[in-house]
N, C-alpha and C. Protein backbone atom coordinates (compact mmCIF):
# COMPACT_ATOMS: atom_id res chain seq x y z
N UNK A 1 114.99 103.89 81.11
CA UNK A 1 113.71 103.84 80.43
C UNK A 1 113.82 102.90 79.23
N UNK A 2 113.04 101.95 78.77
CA UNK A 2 113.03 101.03 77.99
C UNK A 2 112.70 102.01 76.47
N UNK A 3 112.95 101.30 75.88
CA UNK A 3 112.71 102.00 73.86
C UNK A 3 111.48 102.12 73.97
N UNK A 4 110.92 103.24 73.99
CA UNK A 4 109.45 103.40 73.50
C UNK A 4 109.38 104.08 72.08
N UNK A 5 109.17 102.97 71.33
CA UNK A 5 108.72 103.84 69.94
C UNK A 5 107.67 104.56 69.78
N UNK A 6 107.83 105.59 69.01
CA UNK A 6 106.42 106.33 68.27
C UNK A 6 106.50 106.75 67.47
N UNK A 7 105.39 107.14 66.42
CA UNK A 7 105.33 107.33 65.15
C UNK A 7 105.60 108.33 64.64
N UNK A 8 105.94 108.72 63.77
CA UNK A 8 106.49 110.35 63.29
C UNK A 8 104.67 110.57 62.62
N UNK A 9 104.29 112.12 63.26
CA UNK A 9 103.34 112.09 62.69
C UNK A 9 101.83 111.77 63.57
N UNK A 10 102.30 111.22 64.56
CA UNK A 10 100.64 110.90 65.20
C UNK A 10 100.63 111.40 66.49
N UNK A 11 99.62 111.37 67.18
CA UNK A 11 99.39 112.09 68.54
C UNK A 11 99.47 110.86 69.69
N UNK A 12 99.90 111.07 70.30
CA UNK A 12 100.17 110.40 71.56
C UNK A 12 99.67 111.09 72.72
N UNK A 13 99.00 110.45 73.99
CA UNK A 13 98.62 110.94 75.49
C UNK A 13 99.79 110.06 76.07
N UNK A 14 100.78 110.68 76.13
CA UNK A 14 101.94 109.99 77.43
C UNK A 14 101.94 110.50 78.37
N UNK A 15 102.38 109.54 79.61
CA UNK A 15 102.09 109.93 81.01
C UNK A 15 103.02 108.42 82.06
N UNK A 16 103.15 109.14 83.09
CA UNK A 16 103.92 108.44 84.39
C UNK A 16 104.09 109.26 85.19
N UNK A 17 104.19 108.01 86.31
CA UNK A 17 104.15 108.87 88.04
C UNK A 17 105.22 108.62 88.66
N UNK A 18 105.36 108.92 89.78
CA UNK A 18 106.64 108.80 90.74
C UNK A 18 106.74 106.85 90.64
N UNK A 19 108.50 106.70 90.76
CA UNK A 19 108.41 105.34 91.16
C UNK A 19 108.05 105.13 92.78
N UNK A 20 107.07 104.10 92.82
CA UNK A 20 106.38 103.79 93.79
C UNK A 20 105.31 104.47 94.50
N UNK A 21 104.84 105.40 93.66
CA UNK A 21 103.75 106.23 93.60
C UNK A 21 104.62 107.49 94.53
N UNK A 22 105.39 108.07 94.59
CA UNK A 22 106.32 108.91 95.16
C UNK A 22 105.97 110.35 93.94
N UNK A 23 105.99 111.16 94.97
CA UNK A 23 105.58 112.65 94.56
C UNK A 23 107.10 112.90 93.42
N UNK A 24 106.96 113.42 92.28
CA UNK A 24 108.12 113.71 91.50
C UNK A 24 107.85 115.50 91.26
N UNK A 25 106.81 116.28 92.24
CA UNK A 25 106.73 117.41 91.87
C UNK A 25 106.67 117.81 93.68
N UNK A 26 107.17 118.60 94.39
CA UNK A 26 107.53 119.05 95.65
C UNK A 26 107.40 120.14 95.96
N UNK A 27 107.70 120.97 95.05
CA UNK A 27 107.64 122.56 95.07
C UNK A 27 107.29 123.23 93.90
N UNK A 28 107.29 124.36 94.18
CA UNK A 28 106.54 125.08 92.80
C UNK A 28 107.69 125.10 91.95
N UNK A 29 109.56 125.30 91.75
CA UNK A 29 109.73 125.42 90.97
C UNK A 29 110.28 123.87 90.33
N UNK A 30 109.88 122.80 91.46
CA UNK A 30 109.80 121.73 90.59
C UNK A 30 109.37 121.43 89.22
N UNK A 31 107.68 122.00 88.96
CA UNK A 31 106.83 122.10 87.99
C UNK A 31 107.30 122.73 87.26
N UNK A 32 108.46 124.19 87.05
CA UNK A 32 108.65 125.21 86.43
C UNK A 32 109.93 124.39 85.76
N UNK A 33 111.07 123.40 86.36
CA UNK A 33 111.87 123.13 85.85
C UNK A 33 111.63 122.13 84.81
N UNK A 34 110.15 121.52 85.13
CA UNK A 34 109.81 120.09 84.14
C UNK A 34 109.22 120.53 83.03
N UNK A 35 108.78 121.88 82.96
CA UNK A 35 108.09 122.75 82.08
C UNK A 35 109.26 123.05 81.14
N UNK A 36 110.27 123.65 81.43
CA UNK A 36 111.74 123.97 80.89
C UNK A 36 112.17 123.03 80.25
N UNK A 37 112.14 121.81 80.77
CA UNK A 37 112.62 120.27 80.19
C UNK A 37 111.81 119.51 79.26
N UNK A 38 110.92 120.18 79.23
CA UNK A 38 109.71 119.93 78.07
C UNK A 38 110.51 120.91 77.29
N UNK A 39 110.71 122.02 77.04
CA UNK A 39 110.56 122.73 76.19
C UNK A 39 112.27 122.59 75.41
N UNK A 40 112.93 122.19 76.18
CA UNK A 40 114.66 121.52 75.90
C UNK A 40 114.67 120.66 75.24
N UNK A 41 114.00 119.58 75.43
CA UNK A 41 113.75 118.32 75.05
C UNK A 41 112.83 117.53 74.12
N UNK A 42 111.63 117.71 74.29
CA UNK A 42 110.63 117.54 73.57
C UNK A 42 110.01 118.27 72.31
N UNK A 43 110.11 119.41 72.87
CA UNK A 43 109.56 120.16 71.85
C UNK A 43 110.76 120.09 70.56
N UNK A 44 111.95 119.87 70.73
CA UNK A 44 113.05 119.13 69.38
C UNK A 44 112.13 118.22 69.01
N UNK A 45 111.27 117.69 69.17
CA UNK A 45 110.46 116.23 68.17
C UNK A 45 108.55 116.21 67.79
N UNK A 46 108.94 116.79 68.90
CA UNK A 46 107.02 116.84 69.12
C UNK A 46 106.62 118.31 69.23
N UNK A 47 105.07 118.33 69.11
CA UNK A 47 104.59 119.56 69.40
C UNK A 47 103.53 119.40 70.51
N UNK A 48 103.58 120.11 71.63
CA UNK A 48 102.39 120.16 73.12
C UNK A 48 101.29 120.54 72.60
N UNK A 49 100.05 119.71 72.58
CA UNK A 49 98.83 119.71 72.78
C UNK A 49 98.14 120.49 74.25
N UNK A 50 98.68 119.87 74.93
CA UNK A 50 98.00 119.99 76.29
C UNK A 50 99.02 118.76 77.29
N UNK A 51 98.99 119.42 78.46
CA UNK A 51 99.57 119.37 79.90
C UNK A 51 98.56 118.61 81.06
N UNK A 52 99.24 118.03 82.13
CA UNK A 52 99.05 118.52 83.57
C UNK A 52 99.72 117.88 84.15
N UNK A 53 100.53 118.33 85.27
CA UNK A 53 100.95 117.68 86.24
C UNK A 53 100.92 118.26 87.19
N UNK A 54 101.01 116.86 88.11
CA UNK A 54 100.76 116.87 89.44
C UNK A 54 101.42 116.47 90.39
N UNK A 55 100.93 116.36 91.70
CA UNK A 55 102.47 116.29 92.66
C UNK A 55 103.09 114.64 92.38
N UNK A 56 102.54 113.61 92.00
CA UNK A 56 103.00 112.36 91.86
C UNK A 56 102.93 111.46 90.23
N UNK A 57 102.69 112.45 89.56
CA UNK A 57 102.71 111.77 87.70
C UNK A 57 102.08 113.37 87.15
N UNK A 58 102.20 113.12 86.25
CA UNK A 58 101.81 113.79 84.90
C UNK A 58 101.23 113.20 83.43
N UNK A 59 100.47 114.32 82.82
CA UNK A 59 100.02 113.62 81.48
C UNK A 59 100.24 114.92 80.63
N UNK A 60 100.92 114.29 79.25
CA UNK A 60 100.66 115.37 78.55
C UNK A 60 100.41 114.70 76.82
N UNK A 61 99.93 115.50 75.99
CA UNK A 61 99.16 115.15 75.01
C UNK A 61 100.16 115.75 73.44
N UNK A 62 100.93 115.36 73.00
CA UNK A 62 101.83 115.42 71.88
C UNK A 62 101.72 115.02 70.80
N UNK A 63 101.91 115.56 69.76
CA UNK A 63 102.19 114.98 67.79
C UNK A 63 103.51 115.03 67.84
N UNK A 64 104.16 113.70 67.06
CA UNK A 64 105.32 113.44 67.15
C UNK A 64 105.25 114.53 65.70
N UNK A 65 106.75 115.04 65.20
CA UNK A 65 107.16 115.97 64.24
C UNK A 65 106.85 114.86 62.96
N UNK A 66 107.18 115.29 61.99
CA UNK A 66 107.84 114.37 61.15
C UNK A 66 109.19 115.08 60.84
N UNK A 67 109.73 113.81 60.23
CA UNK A 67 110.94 113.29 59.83
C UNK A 67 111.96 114.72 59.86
N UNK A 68 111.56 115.30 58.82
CA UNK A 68 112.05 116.48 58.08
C UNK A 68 111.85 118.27 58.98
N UNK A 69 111.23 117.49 59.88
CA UNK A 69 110.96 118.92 61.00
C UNK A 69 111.97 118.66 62.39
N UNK A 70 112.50 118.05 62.24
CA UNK A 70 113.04 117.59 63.64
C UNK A 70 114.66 117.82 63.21
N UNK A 71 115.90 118.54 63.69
CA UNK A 71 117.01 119.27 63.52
C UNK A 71 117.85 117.81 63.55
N UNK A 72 117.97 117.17 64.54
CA UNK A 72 119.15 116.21 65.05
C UNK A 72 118.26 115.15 64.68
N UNK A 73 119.84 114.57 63.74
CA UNK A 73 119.61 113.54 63.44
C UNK A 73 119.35 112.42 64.17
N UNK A 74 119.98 112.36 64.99
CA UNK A 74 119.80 110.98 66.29
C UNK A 74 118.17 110.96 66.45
N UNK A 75 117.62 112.27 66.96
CA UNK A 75 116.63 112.30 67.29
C UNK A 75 115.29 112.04 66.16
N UNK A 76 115.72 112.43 65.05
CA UNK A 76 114.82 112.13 63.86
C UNK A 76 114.16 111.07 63.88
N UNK A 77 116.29 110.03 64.02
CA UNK A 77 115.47 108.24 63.74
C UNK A 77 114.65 108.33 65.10
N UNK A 78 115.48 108.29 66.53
CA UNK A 78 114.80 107.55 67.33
C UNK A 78 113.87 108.77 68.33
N UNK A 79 112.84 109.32 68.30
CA UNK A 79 112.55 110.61 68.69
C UNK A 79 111.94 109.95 70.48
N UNK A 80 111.98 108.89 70.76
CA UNK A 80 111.95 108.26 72.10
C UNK A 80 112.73 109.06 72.76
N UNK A 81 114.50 109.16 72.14
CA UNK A 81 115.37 109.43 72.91
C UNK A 81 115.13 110.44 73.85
N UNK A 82 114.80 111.56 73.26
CA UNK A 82 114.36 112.94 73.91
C UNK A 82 113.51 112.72 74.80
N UNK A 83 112.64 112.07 75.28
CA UNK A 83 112.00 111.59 76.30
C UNK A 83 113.11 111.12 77.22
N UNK A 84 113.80 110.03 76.89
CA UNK A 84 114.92 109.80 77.77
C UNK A 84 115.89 110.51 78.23
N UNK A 85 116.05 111.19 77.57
CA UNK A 85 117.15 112.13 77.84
C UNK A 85 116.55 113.46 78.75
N UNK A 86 115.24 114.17 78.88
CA UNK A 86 114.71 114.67 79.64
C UNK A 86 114.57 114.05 80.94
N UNK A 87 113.47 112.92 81.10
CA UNK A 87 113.63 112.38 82.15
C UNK A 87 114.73 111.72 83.42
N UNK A 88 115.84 111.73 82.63
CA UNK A 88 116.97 111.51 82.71
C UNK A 88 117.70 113.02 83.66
N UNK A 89 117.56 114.15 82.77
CA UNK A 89 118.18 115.17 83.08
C UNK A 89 117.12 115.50 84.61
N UNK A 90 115.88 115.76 84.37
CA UNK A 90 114.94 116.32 85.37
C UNK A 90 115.57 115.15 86.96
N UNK A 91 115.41 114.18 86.52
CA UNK A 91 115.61 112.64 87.70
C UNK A 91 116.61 113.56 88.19
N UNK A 92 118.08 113.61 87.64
CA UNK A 92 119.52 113.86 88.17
C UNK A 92 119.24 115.45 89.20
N UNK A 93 118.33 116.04 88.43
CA UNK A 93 118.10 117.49 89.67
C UNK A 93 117.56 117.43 90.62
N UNK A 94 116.54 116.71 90.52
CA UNK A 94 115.41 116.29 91.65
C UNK A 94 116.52 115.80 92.19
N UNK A 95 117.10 114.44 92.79
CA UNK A 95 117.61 113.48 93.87
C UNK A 95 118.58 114.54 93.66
N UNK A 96 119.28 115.21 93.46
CA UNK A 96 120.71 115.84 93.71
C UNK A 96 119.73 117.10 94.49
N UNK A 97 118.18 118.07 94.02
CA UNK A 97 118.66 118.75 94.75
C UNK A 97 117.51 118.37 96.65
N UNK A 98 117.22 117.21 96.49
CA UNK A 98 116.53 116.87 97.58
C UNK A 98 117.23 114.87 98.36
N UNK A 99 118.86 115.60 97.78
CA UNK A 99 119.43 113.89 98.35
C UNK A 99 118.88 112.71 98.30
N UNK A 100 118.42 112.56 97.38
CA UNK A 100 118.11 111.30 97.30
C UNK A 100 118.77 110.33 95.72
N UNK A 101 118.48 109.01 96.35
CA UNK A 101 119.14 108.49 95.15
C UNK A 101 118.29 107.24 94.50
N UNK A 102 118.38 106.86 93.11
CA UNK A 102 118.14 105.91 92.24
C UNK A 102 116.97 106.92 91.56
N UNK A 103 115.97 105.65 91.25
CA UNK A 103 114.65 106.03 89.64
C UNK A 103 113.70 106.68 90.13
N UNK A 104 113.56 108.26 90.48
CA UNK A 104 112.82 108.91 90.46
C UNK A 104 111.46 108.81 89.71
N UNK A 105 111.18 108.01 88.24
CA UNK A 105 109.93 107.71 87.14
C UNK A 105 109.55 106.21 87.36
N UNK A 106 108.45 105.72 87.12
CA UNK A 106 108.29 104.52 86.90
C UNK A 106 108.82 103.82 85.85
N UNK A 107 109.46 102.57 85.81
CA UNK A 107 110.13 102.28 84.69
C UNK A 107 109.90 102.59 82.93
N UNK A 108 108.80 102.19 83.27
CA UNK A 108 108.25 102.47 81.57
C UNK A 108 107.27 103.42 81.78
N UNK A 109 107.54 104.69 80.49
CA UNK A 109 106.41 105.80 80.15
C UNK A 109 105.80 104.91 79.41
N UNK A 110 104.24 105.31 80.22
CA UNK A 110 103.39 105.22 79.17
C UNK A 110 102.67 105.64 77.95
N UNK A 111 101.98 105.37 77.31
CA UNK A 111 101.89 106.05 75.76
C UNK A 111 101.08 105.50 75.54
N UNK A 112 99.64 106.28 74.52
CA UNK A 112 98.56 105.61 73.88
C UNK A 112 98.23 106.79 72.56
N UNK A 113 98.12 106.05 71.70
CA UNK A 113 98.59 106.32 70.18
C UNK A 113 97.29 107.00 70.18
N UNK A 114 97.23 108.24 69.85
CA UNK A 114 95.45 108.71 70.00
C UNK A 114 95.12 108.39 68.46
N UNK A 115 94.34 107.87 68.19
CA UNK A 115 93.21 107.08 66.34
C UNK A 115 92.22 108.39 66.03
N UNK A 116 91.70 109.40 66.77
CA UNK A 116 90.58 109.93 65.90
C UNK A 116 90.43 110.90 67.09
N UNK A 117 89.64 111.83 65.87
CA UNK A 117 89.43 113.75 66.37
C UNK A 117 88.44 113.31 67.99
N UNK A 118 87.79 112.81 67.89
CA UNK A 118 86.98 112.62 68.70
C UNK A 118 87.70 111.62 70.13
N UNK A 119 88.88 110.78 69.97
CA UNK A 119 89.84 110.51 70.89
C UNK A 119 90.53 111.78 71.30
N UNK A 120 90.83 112.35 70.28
CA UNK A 120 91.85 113.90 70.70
C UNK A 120 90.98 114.62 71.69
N UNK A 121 89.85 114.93 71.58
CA UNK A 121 89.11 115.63 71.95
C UNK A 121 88.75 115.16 73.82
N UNK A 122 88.46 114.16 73.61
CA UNK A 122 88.25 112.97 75.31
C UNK A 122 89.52 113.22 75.76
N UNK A 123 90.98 112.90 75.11
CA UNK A 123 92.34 113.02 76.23
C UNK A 123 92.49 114.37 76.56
N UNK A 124 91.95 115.45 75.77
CA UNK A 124 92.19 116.97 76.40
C UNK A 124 91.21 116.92 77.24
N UNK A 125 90.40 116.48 77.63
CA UNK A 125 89.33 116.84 78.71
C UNK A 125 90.03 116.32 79.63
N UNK A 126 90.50 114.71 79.44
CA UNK A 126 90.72 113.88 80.47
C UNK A 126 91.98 114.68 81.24
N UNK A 127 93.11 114.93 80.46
CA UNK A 127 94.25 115.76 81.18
C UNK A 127 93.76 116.48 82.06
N UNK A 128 92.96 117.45 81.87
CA UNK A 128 92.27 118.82 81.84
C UNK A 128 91.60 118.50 83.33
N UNK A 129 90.87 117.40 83.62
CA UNK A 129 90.13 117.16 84.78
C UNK A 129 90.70 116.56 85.18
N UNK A 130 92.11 116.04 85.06
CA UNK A 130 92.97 114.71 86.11
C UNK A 130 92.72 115.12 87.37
N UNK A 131 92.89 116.55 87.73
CA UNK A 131 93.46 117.21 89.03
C UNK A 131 92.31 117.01 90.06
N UNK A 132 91.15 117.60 89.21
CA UNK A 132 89.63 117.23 89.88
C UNK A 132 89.45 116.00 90.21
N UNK A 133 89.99 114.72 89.47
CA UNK A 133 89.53 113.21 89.33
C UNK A 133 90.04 112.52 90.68
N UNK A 134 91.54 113.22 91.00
CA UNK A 134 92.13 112.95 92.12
C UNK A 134 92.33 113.52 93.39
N UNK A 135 91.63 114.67 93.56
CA UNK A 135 91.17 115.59 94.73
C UNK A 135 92.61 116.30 94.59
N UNK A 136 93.25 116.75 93.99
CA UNK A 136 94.05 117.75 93.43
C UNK A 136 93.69 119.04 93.43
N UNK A 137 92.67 119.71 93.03
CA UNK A 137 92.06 120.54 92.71
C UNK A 137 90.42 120.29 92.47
N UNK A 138 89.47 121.46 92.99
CA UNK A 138 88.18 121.57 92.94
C UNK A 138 87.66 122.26 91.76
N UNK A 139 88.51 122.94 91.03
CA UNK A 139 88.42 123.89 90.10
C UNK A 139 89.18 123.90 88.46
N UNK A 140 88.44 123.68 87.61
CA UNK A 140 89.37 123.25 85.96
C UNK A 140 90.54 123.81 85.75
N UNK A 141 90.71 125.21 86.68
CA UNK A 141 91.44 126.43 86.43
C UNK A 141 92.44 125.84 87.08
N UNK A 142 93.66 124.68 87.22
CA UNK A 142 94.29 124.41 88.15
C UNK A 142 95.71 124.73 87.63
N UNK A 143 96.60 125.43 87.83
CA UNK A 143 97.65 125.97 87.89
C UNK A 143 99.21 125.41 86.93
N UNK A 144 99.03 124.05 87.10
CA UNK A 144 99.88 123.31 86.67
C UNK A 144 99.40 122.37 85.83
N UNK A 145 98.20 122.86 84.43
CA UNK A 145 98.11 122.53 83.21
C UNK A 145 97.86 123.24 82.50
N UNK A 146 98.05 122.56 81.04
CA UNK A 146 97.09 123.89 80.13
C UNK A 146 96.26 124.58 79.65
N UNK A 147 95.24 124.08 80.76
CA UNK A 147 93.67 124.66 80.63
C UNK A 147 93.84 126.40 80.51
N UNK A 148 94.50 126.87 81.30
CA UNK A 148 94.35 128.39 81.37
C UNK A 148 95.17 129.32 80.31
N UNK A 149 96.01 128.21 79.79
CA UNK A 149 96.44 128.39 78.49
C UNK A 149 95.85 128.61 77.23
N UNK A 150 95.34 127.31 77.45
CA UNK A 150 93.78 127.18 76.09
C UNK A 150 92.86 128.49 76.37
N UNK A 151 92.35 128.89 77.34
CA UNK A 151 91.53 129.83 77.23
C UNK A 151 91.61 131.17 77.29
N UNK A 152 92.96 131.71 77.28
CA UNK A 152 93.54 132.73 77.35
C UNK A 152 94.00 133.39 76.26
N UNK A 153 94.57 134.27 75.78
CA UNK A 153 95.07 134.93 74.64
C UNK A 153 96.74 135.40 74.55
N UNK A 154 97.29 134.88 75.61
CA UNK A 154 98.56 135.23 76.19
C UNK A 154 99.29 134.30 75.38
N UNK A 155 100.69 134.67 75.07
CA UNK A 155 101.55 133.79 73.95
C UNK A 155 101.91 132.54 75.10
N UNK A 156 101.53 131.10 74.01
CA UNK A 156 102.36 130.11 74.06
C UNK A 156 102.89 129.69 73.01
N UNK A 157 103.51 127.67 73.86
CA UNK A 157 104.39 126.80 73.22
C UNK A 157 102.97 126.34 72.68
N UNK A 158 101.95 126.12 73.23
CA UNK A 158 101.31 124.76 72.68
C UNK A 158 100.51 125.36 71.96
N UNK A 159 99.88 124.08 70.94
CA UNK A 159 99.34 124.36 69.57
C UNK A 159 98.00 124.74 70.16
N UNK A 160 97.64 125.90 70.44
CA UNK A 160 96.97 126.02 71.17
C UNK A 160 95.19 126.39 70.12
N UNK A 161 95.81 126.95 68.95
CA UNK A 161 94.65 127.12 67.99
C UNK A 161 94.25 126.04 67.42
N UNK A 162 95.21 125.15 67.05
CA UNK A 162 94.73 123.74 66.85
C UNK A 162 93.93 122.71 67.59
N UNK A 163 94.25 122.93 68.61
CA UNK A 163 92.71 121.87 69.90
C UNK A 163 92.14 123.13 69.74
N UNK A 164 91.86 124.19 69.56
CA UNK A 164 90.41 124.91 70.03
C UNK A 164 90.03 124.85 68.44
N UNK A 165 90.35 124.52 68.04
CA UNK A 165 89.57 124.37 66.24
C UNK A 165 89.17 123.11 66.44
N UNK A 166 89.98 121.79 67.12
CA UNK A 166 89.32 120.35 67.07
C UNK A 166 87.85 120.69 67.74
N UNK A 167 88.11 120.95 68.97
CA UNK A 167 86.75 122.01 69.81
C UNK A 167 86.10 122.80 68.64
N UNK A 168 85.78 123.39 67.96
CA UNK A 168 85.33 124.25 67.80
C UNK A 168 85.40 125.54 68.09
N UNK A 169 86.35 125.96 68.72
CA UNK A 169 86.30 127.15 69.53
C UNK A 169 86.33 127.24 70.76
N UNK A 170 86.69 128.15 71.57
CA UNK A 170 87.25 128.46 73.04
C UNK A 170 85.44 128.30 73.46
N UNK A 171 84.76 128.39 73.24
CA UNK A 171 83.22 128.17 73.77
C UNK A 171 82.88 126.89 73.74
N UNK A 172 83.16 126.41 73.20
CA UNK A 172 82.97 124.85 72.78
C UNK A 172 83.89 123.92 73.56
N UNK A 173 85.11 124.34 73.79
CA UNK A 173 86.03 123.80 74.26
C UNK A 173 85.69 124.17 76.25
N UNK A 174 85.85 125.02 76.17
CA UNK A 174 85.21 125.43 77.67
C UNK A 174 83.59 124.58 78.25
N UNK A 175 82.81 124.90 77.31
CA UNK A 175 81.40 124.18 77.69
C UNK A 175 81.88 122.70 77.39
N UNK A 176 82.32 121.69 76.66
CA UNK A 176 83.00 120.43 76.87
C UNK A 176 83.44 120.07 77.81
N UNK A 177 84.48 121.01 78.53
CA UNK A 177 85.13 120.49 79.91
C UNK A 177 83.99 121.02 80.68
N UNK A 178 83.30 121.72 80.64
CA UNK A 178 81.87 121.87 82.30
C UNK A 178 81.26 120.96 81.85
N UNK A 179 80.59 120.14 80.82
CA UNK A 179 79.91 119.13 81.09
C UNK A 179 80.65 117.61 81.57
N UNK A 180 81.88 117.45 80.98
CA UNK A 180 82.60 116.16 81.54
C UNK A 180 83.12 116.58 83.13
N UNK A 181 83.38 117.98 83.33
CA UNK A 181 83.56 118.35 85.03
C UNK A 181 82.25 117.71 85.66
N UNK A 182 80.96 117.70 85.64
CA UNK A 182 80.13 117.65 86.03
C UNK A 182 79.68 116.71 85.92
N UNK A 183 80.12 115.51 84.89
CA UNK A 183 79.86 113.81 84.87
C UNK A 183 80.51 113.57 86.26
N UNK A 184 82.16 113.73 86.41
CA UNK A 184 82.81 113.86 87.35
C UNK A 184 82.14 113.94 89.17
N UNK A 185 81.42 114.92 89.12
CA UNK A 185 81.06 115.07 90.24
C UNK A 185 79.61 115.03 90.57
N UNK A 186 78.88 114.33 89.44
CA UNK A 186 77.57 113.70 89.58
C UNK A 186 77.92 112.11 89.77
């Protein structure tokens, strides 16, 4: 994976798919182990906004830490690494435990620096409806993001009071995604 910098401090929508558009999710505890590797890896630098993945890429929605919140030093300066070093670890299980060999990710993750409440607000929808966008799923409620997270009361990782305050609230946030569901399929 090439150096992807990011900023200590700002929100990012990063995302990538299988190399060569190749499924990087196969089984259910595929999803459960990349979930784990988020939480090994990432969450040392960043904090989860919001999720989804799917059988051939994923998107998920992150604030890099700052400086002084982040334990390891390596990772402080370069907080990329942890991205690499996840993707790295997840790649080596996948082809070892389904024989196969070389770059399981597309070369470069992508990344887009989110600027304003109202950007934050569009990439949680957008995650949120990927599944619908790509005939994935018919229904917001789709299994392998954090929609059912956000609307639930059950303990998580992700900052989960923080997007429903950008929302306004679990009502606000819910009626947001039925009207962009419904741009979708008008």
């Amino acid at each position: 994976m090439a150096q992807t910098t990011f900023e200590h401090g700002c929100f990012y929508h990063v995302y990538n798919r299988g190399n060569n558009a190749e499924d990087i999710f196969v089984e259910e505890r595929n999803y459960t182990l990349f979930l784990e590797m988020i939480k090994k890896y990432l969450l040392q630098v960043s904090d989860i906004y919001a999720y989804c993945l799917m059988k051939n890429h994923f998107h998920l929605l992150l604030k890099i830490k700052e400086p002084r919140e982040i334990a390891d030093e390596k990772m402080r300066a370069k907080p990329h690494l942890a991205f690499a070093y996840m993707f790295n670890a997840y790649a080596k299980k996948y082809n070892k435990t389904y024989n196969r060999k070389g770059s399981l990710f597309q070369e470069h993750l992508k990344k887009e620096k989110i600027t304003s409440e109202n950007y934050l607000k569009q990439a949680v929808c957008y995650i949120h409806l990927n599944p619908i966008k790509h005939g994935f799923s018919d229904r917001l409620e789709y299994p392998h993001s954090s929609y059912n997270a956000m609307i639930s009361k059950s303990k998580t990782l992700l900052k989960r009071e923080d997007i429903l305050q950008f929302f306004g609230g679990v009502e606000s946030f819910v009626s947001c995604h039925n009207l962009k569901n419904d741009e979708i399929n008008n």
